[in-house]
PDB file of N, CA and C in Angstrom:
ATOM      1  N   UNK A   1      67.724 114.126  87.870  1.00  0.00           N
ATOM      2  CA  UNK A   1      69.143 114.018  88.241  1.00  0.00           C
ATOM      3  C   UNK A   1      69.265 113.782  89.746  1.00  0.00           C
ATOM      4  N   UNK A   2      70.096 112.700  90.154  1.00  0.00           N
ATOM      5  CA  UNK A   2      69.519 112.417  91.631  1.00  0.00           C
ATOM      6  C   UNK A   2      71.059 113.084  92.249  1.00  0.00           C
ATOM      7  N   UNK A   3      71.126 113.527  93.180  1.00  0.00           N
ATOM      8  CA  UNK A   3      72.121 114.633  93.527  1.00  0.00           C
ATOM      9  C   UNK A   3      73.963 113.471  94.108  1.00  0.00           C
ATOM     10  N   UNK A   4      73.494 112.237  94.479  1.00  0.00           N
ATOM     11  CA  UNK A   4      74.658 110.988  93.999  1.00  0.00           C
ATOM     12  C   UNK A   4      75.800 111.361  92.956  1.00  0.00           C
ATOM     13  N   UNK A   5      75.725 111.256  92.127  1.00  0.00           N
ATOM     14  CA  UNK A   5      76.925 111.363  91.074  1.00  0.00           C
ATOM     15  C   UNK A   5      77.526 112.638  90.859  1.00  0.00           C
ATOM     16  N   UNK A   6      76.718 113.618  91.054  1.00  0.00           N
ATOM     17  CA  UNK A   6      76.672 115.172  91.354  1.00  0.00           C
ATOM     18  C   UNK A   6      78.000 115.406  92.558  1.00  0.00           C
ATOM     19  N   UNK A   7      77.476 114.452  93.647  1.00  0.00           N
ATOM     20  CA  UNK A   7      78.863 114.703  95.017  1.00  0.00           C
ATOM     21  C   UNK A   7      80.066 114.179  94.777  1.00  0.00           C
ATOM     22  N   UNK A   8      79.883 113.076  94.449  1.00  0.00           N
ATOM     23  CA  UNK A   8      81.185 112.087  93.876  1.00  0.00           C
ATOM     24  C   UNK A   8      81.961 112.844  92.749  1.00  0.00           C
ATOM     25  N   UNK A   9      81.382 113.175  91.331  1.00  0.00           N
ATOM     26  CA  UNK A   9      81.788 114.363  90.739  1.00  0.00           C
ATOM     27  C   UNK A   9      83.076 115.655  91.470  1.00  0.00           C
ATOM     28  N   UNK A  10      82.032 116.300  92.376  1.00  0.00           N
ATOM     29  CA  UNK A  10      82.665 117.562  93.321  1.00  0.00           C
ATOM     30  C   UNK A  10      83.684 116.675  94.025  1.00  0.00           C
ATOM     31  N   UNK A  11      83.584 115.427  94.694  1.00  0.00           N
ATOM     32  CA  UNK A  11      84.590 114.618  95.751  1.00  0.00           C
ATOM     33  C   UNK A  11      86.264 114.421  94.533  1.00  0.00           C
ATOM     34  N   UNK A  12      85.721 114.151  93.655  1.00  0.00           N
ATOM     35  CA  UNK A  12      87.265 113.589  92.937  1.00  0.00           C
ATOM     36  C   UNK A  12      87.796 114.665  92.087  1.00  0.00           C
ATOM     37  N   UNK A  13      87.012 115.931  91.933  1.00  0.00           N
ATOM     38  CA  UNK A  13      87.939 117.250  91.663  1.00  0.00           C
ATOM     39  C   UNK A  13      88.259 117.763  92.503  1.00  0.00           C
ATOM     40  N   UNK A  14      87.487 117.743  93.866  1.00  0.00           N
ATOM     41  CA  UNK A  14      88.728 118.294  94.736  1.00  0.00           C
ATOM     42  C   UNK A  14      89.674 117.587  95.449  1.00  0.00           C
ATOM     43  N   UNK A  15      89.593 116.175  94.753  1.00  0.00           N
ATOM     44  CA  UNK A  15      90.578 115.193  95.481  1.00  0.00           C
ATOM     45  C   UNK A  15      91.698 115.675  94.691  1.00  0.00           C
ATOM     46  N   UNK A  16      91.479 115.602  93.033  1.00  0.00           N
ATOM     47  CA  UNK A  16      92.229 115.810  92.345  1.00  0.00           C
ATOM     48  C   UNK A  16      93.285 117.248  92.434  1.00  0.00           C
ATOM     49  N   UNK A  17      92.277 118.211  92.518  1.00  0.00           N
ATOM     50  CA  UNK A  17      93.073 119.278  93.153  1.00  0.00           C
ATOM     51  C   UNK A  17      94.015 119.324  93.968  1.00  0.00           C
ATOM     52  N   UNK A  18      93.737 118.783  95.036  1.00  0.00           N
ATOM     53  CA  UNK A  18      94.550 118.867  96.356  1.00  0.00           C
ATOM     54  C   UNK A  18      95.843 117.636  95.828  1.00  0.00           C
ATOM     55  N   UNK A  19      95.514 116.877  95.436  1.00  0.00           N
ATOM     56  CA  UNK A  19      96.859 115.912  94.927  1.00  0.00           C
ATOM     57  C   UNK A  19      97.687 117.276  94.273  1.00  0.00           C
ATOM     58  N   UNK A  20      96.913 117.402  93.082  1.00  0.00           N
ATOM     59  CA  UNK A  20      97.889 117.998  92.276  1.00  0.00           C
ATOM     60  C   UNK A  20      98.761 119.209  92.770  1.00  0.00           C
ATOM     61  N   UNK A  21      98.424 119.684  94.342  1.00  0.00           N
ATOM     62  CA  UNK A  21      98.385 121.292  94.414  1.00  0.00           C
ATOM     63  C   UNK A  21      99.437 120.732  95.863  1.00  0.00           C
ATOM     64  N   UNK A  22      99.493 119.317  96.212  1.00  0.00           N
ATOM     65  CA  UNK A  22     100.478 118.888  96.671  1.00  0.00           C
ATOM     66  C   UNK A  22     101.842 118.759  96.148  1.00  0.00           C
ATOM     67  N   UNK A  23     101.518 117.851  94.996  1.00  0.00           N
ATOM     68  CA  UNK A  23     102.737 117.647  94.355  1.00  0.00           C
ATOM     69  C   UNK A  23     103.680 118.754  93.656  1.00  0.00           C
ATOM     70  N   UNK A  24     102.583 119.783  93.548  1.00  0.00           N
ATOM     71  CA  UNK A  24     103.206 121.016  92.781  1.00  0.00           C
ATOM     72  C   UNK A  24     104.264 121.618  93.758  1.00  0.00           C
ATOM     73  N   UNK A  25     103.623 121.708  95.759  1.00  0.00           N
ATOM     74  CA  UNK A  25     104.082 122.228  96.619  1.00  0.00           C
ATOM     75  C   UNK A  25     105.503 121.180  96.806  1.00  0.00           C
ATOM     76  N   UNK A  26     105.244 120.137  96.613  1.00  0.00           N
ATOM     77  CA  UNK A  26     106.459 119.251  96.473  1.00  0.00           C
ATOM     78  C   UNK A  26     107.558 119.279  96.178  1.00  0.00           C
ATOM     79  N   UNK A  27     107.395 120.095  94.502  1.00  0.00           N
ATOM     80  CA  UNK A  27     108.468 120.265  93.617  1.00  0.00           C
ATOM     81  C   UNK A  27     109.179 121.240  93.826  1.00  0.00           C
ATOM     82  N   UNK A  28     107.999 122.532  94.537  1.00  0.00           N
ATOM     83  CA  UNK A  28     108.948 123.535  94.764  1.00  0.00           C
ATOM     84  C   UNK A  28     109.831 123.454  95.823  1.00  0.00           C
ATOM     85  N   UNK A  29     109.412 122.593  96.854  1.00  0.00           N
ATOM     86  CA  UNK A  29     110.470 122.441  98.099  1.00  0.00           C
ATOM     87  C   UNK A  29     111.574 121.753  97.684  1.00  0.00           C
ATOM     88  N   UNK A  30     111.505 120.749  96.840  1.00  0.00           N
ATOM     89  CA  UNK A  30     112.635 119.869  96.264  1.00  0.00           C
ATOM     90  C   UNK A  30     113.531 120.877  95.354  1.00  0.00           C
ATOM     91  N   UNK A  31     112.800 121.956  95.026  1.00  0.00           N
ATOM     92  CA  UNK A  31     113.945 122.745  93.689  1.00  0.00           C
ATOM     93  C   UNK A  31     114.199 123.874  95.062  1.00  0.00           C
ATOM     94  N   UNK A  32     113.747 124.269  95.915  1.00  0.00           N
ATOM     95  CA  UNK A  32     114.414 124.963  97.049  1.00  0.00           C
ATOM     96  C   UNK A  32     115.456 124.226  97.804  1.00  0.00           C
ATOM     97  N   UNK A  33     115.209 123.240  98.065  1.00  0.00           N
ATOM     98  CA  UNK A  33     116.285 122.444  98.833  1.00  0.00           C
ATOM     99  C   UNK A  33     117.725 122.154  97.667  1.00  0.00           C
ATOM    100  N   UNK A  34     117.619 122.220  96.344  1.00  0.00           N
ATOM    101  CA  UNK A  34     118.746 121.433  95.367  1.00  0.00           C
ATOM    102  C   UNK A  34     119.562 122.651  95.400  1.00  0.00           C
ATOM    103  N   UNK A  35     118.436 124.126  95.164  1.00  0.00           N
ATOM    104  CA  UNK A  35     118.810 125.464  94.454  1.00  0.00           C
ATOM    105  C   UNK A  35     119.562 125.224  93.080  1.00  0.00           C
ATOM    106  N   UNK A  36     118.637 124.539  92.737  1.00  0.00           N
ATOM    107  CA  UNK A  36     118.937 124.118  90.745  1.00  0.00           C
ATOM    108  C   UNK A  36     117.952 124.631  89.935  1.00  0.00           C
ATOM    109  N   UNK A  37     118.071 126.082  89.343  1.00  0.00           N
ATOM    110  CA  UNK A  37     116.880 126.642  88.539  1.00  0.00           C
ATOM    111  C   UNK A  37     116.980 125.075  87.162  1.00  0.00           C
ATOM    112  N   UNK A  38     115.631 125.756  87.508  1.00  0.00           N
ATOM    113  CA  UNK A  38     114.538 124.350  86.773  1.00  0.00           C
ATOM    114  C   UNK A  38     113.652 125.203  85.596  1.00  0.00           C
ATOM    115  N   UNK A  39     113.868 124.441  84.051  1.00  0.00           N
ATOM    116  CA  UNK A  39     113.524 125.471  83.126  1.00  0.00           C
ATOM    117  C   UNK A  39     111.716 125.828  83.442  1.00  0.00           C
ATOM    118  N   UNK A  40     111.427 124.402  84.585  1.00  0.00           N
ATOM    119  CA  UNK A  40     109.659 125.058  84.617  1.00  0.00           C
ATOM    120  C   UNK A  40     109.290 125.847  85.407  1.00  0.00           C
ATOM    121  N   UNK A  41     110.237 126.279  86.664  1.00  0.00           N
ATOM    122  CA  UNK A  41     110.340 127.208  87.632  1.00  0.00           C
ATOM    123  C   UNK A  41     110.430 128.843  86.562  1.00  0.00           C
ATOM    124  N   UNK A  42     111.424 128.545  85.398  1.00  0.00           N
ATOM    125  CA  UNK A  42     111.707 129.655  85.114  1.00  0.00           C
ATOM    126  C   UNK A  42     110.726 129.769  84.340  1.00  0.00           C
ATOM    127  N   UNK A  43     109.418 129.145  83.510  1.00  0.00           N
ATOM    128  CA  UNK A  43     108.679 129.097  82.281  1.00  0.00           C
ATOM    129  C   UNK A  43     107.515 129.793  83.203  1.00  0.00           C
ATOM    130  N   UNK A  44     107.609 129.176  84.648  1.00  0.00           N
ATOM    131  CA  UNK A  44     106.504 129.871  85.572  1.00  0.00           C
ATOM    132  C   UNK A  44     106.202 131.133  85.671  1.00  0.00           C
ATOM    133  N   UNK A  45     107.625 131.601  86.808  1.00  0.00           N
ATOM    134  CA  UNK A  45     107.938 132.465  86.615  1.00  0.00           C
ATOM    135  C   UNK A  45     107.873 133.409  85.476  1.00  0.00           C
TER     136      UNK A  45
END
């Protein structure tokens, strides 16, 4: 196993992470700024 595909692997889950852990931070500023409970805020919660 040559340790190549191994990094790239680790590189695009934590790319993926950080997207996703953006957009999540996203939504909550956008449902803070509207102050419109949101049924996924409340499913979170």
């Amino acid at each position: 196993m040559s340790p190549l595909p191994i990094l790239a692997l680790i590189l695009t889950v934590s790319l993926t992470l950080a997207v996703a852990h953006r957009l999540v931070a996203a939504r909550r500023q956008r449902a803070r700024l509207r102050k419109q409970p949101l049924s996924s805020t409340r499913a979170k919660h």
